[in-house]
N, C-alpha and C. Protein backbone atom coordinates (compact mmCIF):
# COMPACT_ATOMS: atom_id res chain seq x y z
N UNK A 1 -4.50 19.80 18.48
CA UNK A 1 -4.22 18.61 17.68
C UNK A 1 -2.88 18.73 16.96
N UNK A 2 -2.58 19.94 17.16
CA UNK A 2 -1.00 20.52 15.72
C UNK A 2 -0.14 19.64 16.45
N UNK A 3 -0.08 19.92 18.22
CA UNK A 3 1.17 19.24 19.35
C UNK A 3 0.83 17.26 18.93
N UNK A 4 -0.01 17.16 18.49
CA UNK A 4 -0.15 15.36 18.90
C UNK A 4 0.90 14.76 17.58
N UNK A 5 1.40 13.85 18.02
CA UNK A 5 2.45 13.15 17.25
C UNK A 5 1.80 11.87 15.96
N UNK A 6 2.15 12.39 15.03
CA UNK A 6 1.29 11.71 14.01
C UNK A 6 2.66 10.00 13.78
N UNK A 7 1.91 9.16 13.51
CA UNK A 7 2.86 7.64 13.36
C UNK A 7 2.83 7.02 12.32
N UNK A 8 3.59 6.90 11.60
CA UNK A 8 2.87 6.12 10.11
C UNK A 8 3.66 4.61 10.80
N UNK A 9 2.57 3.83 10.95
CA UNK A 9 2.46 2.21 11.07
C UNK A 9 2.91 1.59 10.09
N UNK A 10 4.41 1.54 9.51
CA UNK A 10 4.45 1.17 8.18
C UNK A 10 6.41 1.29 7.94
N UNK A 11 6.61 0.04 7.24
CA UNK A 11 7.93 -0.30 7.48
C UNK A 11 8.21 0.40 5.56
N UNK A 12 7.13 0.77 4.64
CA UNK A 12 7.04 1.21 3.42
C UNK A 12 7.99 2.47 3.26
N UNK A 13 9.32 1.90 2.39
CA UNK A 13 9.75 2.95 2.16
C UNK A 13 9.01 4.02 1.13
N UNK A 14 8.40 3.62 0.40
CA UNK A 14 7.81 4.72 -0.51
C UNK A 14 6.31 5.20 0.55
N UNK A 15 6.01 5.00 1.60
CA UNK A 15 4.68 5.47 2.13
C UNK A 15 5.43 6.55 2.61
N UNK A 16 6.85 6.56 3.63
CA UNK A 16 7.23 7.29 4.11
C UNK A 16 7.90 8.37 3.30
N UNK A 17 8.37 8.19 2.32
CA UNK A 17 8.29 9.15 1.14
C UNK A 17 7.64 9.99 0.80
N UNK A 18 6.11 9.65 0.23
CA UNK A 18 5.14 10.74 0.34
C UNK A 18 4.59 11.02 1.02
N UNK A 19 4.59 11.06 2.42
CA UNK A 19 4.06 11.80 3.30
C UNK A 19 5.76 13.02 3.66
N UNK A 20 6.88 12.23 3.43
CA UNK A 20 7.88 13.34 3.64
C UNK A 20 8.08 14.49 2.45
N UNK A 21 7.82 13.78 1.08
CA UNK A 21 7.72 14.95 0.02
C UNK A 21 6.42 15.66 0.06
N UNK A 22 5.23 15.30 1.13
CA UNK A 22 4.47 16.48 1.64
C UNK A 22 4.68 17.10 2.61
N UNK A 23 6.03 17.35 3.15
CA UNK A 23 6.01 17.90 4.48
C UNK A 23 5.87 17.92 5.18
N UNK A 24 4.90 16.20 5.99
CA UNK A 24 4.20 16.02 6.95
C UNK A 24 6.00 16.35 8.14
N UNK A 25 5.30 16.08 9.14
CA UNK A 25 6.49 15.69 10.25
C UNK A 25 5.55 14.36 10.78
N UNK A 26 6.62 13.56 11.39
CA UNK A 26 5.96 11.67 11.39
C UNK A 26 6.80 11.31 12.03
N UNK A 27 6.06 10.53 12.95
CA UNK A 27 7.53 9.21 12.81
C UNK A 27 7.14 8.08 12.46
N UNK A 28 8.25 6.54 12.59
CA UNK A 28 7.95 5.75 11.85
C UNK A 28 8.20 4.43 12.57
N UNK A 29 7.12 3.68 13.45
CA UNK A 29 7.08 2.78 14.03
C UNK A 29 6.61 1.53 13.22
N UNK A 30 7.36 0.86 12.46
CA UNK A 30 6.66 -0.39 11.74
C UNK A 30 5.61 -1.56 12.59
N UNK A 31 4.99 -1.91 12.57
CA UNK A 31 3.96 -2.96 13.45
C UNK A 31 4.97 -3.62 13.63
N UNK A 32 4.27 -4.95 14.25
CA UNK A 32 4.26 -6.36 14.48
C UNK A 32 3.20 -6.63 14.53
N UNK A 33 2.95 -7.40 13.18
CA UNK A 33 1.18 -7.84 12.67
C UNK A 33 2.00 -9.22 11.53
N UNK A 34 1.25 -10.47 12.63
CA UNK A 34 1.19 -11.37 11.56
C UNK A 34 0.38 -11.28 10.30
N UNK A 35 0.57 -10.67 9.19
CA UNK A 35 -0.50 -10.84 7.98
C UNK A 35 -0.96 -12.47 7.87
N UNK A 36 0.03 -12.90 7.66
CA UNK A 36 -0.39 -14.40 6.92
C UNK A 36 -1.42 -15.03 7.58
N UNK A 37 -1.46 -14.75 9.56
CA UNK A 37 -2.14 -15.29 9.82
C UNK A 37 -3.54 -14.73 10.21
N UNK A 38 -3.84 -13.58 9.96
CA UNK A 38 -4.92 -12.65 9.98
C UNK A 38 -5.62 -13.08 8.53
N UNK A 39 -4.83 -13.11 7.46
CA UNK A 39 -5.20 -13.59 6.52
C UNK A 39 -5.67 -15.38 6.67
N UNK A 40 -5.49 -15.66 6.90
CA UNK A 40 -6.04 -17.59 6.93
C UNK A 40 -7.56 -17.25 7.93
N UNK A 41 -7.45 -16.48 9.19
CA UNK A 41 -8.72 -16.21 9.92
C UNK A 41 -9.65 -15.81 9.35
N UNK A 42 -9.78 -15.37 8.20
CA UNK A 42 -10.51 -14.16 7.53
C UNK A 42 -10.90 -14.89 6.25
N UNK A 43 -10.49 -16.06 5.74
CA UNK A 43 -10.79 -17.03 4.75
C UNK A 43 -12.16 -16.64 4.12
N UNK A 44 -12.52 -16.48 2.97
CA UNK A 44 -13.52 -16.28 2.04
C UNK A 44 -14.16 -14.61 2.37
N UNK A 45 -13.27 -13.98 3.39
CA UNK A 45 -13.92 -12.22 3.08
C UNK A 45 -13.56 -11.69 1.87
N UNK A 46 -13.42 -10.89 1.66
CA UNK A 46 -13.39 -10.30 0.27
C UNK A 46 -12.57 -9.38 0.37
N UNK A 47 -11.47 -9.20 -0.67
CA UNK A 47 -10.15 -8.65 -0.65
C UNK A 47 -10.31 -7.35 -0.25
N UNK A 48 -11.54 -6.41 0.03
CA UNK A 48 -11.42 -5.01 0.41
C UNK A 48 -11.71 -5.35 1.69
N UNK A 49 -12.25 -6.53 2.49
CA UNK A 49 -12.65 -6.34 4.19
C UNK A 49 -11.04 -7.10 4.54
N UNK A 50 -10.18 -7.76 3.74
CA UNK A 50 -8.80 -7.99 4.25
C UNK A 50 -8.26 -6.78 4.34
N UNK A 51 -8.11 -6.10 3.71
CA UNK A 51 -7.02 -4.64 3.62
C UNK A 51 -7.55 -4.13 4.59
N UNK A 52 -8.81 -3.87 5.29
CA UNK A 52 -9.29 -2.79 5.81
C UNK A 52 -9.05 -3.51 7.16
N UNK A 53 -9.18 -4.89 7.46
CA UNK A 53 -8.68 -5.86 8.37
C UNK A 53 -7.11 -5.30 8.80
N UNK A 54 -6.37 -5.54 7.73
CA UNK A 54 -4.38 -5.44 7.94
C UNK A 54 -4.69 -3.97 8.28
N UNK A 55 -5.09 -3.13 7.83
CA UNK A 55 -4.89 -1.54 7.96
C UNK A 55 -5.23 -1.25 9.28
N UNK A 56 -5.73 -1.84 10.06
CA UNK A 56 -6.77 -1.70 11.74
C UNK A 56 -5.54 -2.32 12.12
N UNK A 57 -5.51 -3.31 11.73
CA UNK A 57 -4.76 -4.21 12.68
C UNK A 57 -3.21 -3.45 13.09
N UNK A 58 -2.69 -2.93 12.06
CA UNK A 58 -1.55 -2.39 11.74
C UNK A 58 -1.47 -1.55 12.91
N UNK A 59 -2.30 -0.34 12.47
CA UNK A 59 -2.43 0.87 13.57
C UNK A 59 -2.61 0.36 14.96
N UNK A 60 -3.20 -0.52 15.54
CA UNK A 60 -4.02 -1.26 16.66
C UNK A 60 -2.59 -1.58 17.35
N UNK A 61 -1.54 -2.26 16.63
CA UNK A 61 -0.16 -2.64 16.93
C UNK A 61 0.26 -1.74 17.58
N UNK A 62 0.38 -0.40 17.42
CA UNK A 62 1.21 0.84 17.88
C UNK A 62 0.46 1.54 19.30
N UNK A 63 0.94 0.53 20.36
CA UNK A 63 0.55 1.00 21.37
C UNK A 63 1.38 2.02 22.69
N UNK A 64 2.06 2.02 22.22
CA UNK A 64 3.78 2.73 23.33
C UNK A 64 3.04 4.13 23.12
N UNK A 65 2.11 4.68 22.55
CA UNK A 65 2.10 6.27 21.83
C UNK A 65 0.65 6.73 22.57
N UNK A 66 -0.32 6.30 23.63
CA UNK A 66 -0.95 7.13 23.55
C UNK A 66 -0.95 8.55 23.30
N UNK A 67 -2.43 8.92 23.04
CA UNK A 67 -2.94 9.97 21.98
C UNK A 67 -2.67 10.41 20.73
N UNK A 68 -1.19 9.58 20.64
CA UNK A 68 -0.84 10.41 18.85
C UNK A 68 -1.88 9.28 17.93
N UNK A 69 -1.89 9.77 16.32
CA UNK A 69 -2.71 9.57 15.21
C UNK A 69 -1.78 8.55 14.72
N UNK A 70 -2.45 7.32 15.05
CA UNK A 70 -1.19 6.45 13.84
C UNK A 70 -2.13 6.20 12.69
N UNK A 71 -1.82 6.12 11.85
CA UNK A 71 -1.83 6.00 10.18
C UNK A 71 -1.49 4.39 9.66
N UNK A 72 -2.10 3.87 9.25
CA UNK A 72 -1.89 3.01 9.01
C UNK A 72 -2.23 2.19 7.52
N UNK A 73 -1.89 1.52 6.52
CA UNK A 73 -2.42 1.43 5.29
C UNK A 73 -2.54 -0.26 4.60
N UNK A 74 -3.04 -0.34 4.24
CA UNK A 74 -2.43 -2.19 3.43
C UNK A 74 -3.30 -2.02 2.32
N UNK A 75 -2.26 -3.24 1.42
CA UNK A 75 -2.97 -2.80 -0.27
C UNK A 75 -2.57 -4.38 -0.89
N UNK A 76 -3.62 -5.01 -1.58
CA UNK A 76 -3.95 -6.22 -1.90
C UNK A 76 -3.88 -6.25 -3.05
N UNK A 77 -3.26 -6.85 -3.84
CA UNK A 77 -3.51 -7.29 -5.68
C UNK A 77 -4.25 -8.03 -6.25
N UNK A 78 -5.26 -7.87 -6.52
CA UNK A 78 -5.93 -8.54 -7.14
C UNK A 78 -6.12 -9.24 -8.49
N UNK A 79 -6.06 -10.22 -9.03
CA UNK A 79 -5.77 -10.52 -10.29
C UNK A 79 -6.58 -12.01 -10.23
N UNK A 80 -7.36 -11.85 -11.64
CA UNK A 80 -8.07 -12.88 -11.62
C UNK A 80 -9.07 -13.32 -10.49
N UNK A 81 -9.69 -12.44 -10.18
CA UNK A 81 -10.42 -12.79 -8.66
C UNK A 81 -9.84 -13.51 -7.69
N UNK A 82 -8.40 -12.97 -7.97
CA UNK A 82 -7.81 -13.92 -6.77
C UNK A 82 -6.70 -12.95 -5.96
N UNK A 83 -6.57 -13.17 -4.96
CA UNK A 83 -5.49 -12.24 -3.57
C UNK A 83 -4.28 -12.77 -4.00
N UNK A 84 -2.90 -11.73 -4.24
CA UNK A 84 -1.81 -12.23 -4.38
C UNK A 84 -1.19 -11.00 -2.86
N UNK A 85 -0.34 -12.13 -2.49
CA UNK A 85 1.13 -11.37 -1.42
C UNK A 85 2.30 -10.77 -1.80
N UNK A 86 3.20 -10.38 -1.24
CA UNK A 86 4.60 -10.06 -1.90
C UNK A 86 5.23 -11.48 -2.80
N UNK A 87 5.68 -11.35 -3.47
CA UNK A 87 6.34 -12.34 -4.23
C UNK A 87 7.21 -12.66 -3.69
N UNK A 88 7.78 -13.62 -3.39
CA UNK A 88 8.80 -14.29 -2.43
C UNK A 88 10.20 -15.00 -3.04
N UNK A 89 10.85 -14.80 -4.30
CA UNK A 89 11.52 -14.66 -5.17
C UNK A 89 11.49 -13.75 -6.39
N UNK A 90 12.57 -14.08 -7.15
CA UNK A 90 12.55 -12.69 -8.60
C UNK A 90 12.29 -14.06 -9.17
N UNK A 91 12.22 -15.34 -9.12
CA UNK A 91 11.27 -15.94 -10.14
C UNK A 91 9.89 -15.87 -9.99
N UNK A 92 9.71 -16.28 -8.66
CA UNK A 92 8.10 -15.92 -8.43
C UNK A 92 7.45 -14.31 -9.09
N UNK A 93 8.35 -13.46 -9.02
CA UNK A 93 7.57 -12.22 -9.51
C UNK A 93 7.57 -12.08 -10.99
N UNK A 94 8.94 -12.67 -11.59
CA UNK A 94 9.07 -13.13 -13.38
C UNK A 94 7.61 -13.89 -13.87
N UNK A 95 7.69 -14.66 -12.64
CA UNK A 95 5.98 -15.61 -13.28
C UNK A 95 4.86 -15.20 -13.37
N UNK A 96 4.72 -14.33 -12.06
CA UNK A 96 3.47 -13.12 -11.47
C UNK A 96 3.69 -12.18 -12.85
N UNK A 97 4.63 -11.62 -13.39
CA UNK A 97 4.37 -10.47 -14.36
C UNK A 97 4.08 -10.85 -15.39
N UNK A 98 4.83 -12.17 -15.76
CA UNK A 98 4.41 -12.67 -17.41
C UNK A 98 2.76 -13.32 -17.45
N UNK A 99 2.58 -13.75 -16.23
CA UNK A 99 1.10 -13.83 -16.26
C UNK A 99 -0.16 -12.55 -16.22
N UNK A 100 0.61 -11.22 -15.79
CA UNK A 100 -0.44 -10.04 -15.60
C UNK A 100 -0.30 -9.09 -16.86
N UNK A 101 1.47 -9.50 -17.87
CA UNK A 101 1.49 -9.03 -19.47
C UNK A 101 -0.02 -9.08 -19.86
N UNK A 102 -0.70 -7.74 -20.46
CA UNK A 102 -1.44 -7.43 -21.36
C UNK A 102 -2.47 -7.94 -21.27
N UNK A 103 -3.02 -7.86 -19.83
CA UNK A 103 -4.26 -7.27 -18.77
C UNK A 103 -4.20 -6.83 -17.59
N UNK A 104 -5.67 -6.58 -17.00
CA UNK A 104 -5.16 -6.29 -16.18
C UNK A 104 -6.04 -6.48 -14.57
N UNK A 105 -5.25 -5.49 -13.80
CA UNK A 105 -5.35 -6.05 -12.40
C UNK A 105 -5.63 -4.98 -11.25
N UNK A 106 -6.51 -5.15 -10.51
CA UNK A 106 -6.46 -4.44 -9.22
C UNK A 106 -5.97 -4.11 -8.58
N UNK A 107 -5.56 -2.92 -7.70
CA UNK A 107 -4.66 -2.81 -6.18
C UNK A 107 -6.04 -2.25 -5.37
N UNK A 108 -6.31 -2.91 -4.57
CA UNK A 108 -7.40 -2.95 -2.96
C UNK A 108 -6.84 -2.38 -2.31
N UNK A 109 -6.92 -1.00 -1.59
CA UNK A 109 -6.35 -0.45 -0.79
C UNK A 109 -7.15 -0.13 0.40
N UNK A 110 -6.43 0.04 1.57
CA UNK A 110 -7.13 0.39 2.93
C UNK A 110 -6.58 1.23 3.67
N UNK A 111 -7.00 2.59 4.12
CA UNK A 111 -6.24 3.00 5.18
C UNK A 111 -6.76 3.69 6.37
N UNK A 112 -6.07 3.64 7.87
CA UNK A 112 -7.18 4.21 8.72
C UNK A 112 -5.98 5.39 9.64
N UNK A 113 -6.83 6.34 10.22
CA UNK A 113 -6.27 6.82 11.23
C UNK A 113 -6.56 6.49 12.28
N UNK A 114 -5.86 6.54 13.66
CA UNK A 114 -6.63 5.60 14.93
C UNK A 114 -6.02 6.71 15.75
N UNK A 115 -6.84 6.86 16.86
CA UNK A 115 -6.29 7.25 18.21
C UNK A 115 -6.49 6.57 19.55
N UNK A 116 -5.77 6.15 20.11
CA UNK A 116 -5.96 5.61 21.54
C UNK A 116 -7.21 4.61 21.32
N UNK A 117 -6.78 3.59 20.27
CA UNK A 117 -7.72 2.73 19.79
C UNK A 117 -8.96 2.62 18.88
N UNK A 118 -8.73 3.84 18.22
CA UNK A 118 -11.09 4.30 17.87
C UNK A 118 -10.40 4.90 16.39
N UNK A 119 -11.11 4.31 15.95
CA UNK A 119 -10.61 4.75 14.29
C UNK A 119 -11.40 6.16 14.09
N UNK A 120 -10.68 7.22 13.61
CA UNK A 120 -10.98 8.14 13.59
C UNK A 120 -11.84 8.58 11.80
N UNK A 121 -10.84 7.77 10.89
CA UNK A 121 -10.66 8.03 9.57
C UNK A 121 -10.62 6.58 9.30
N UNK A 122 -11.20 6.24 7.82
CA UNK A 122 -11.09 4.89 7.29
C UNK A 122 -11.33 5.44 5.92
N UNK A 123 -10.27 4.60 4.80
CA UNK A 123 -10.45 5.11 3.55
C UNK A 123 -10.33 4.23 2.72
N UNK A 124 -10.77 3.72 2.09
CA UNK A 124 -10.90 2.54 0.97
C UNK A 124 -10.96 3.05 -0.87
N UNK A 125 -9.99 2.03 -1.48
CA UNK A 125 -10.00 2.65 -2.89
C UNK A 125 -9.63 1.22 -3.77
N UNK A 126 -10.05 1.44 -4.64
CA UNK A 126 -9.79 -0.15 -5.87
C UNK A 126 -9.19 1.00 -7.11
N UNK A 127 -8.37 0.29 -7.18
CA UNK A 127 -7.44 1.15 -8.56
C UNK A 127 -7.20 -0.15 -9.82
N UNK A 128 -7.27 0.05 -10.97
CA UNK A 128 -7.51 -0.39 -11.71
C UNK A 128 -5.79 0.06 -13.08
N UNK A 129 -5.17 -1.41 -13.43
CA UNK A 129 -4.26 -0.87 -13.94
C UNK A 129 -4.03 -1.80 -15.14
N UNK A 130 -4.10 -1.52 -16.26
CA UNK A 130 -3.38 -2.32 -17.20
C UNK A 130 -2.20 -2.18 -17.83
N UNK A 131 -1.50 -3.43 -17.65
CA UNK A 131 0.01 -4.09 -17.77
C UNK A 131 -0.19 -4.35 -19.66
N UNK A 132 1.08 -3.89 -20.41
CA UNK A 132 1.36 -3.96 -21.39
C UNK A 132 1.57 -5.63 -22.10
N UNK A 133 1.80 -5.79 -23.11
CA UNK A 133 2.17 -7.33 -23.50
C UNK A 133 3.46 -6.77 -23.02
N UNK A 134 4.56 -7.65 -22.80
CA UNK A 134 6.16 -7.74 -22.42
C UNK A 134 6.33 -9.12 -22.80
N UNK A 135 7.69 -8.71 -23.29
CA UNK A 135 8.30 -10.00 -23.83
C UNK A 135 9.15 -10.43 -23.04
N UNK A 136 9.43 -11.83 -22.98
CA UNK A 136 10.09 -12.14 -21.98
C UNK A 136 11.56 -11.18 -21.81
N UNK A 137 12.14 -11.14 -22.89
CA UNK A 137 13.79 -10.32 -23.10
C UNK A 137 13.30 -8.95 -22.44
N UNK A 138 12.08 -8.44 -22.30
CA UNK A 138 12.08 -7.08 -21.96
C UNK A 138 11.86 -7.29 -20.16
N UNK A 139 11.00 -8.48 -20.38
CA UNK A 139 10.71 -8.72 -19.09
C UNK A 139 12.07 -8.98 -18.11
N UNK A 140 13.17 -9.63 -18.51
CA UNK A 140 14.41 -10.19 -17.87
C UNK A 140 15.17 -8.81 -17.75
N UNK A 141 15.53 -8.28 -18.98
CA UNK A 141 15.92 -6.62 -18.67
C UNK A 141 15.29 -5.89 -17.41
N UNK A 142 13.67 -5.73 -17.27
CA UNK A 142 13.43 -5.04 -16.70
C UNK A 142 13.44 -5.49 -14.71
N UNK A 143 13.33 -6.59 -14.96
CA UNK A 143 14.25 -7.82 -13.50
C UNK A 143 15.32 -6.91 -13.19
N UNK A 144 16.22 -7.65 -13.99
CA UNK A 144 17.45 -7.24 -13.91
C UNK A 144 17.45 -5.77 -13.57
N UNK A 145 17.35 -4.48 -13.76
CA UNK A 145 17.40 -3.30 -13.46
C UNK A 145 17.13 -3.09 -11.99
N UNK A 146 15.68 -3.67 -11.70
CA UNK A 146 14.76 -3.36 -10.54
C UNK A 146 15.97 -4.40 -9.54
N UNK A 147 16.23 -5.21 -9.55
CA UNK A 147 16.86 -6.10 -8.82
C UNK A 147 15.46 -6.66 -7.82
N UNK A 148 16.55 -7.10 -6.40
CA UNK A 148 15.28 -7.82 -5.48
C UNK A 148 14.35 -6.53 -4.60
N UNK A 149 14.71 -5.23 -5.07
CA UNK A 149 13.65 -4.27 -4.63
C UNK A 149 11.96 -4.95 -4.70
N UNK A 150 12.07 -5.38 -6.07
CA UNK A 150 11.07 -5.23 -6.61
C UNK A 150 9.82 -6.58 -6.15
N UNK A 151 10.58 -7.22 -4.84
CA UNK A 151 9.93 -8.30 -3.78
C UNK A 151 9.13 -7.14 -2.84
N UNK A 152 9.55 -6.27 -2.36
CA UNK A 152 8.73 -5.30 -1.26
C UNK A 152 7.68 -4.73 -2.20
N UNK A 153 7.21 -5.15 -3.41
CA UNK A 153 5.59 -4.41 -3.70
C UNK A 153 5.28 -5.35 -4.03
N UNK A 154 3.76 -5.07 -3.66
CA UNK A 154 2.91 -6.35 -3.86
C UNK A 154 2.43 -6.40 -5.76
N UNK A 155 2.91 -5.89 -6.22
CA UNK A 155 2.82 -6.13 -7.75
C UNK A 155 4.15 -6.50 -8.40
N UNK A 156 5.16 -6.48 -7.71
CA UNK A 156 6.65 -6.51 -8.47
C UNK A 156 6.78 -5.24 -9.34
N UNK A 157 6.49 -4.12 -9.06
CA UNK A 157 6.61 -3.11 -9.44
C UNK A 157 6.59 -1.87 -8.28
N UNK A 158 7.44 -0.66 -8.79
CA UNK A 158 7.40 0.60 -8.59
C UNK A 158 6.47 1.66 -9.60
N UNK A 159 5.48 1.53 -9.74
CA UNK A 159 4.81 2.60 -10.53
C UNK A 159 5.61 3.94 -10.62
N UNK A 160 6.17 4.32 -9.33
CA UNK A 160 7.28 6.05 -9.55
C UNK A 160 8.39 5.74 -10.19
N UNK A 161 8.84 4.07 -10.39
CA UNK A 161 10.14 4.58 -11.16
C UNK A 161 10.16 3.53 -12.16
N UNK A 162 10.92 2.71 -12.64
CA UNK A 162 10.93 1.81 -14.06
C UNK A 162 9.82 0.91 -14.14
N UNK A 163 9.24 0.67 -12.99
CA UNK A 163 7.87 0.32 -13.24
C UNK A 163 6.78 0.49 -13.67
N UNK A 164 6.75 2.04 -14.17
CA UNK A 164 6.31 2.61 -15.11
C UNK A 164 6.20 1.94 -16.52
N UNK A 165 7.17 1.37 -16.93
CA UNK A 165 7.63 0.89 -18.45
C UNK A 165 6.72 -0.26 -18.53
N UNK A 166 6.12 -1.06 -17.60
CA UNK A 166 5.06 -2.12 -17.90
C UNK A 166 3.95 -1.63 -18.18
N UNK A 167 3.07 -0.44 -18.27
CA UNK A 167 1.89 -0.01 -18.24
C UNK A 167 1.41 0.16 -19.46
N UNK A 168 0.02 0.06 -19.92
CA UNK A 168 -0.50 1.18 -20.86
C UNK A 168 -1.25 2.01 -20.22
N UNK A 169 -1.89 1.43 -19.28
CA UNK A 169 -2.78 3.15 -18.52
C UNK A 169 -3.29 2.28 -17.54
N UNK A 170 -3.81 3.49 -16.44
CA UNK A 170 -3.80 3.25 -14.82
C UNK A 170 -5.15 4.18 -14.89
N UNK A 171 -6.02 3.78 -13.91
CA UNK A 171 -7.65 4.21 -13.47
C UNK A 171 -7.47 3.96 -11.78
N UNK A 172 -7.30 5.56 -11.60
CA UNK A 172 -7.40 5.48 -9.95
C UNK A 172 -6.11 6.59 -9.33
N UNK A 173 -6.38 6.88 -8.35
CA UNK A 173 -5.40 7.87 -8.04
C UNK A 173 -3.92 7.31 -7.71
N UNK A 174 -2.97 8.34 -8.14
CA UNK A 174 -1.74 7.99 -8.09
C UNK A 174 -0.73 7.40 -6.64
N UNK A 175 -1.28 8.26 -6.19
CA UNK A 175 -0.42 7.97 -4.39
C UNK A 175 -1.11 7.23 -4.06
N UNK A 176 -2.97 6.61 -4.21
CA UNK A 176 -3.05 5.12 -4.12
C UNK A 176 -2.52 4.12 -4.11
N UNK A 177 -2.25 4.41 -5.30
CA UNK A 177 -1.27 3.51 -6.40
C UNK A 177 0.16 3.17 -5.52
N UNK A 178 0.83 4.08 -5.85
CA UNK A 178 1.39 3.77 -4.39
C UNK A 178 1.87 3.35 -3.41
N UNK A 179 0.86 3.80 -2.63
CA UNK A 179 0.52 2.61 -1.15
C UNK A 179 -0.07 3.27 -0.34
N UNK A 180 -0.65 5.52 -0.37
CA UNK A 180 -1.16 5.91 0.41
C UNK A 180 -1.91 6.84 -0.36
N UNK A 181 -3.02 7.29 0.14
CA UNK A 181 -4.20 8.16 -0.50
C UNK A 181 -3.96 9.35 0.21
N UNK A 182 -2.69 10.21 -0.31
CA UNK A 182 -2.12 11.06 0.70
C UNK A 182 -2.90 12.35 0.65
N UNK A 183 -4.03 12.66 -1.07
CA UNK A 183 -4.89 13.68 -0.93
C UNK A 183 -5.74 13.47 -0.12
N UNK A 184 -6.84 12.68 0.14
CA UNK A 184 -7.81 12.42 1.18
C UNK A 184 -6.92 12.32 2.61
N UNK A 185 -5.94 11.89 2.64
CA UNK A 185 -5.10 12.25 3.97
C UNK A 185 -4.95 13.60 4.71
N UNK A 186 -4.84 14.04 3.73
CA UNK A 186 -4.56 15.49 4.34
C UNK A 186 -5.42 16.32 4.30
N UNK A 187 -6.04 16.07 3.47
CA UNK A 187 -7.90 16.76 3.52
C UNK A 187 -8.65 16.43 5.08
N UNK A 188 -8.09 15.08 5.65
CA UNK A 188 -8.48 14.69 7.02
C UNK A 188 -8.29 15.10 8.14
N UNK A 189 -6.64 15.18 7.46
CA UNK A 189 -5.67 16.34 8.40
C UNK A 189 -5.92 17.58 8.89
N UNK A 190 -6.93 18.17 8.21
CA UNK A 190 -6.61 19.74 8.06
C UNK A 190 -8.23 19.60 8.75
N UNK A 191 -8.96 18.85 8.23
CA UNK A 191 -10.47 18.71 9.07
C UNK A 191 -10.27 18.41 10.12
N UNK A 192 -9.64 17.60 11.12
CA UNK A 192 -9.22 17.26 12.43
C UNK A 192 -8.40 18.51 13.08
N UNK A 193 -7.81 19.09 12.27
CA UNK A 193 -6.92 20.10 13.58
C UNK A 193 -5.67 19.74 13.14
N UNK A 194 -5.46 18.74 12.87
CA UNK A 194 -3.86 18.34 12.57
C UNK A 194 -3.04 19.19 11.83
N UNK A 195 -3.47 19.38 10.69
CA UNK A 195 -2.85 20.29 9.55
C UNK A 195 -3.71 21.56 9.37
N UNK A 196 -3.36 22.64 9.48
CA UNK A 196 -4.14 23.99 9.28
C UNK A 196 -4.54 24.03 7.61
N UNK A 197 -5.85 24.88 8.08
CA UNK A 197 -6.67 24.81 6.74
C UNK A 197 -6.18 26.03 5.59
């Protein structure tokens, strides 16, 4: 299993991050997976059978590779019992944050390993985070810094770097948080053959 070529399904610069500040070796084939429209098919499931939906689907995409392990992950925001997407402007995410100021909100996460179609690994996690009051002047500062990075997470935030400064405290593991559950990853790893024990 050490020789099989592991794939992270995932265009995430920070996924590919922590699996590289663990040393994995990877490569990095992003899908082609309509979300939006997997999402409209799937109408009234419940935000953990969507993620676990995009996370299949993701891996399922990466077909050029028989036998290697693709990896695959998706992570949903939840707020107000309701599914939010990437924010699609820095006003849209100005509006998204001043509305999630000083409560708080879910990240739904999903992730699977697949081989030659057959999910090997499936991992599911709800992380729980509360957002500080912010004032708008802190809020526009903290825009301004992040720039339009801060459209590629589905919260308008980086939890590893100034995104930090919105929080009062977080319930749930960190590399969840995230975008990958890289301890149970590699705990999988090392149970499969992949990574020595």
């Amino acid at each position: 299993m050490q020789n099989t070529p592991l794939i992270l399904a995932s265009g995430s610069k920070i996924r590919r991050q922590i699996l590289q500040n663990a040393g994995l070796d990877f490569i990095v084939l992003p899908p082609d997976v309509d979300e939006d429209a997997l999402k409209n098919q799937h109408k009234g499931k419940t935000i953990a059978h969507l993620a676990r939906l995009l996370a299949k689907a993701k891996a399922a995409a990466i077909k050029e590779r028989p036998n290697a392990l693709i990896l695959a992950s998706d992570q949903i925001l939840s707020f107000n019992d309701r599914a939010f997407d990437k924010a699609k402007s820095m006003a849209q995410a100005k509006t998204r944050l001043a509305q999630m100021a000083g409560k708080h909100h879910h990240l739904i996460s999903a992730t699977v390993l697949m081989q030659n179609g057959r999910v090997l690994w499936s991992h599911g996690a709800k992380c729980r985070l509360d957002m500080r009051k912010i004032s708008e002047a802190a809020l526009d500062d903290y825009l301004a810094h992040v720039g339009p990075d801060v459209l590629h997470s589905v919260g308008c935030y980086e939890l590893e770097g100034r995104g930090a400064q919105l929080f009062d405290k977080v319930q749930g593991d960190y590399f969840t948080i995230l975008g990958l559950p890289l301890l149970a990853l590699m705990k999988e790893l090392r149970k499969i053959g992949y990574l020595s024990s």
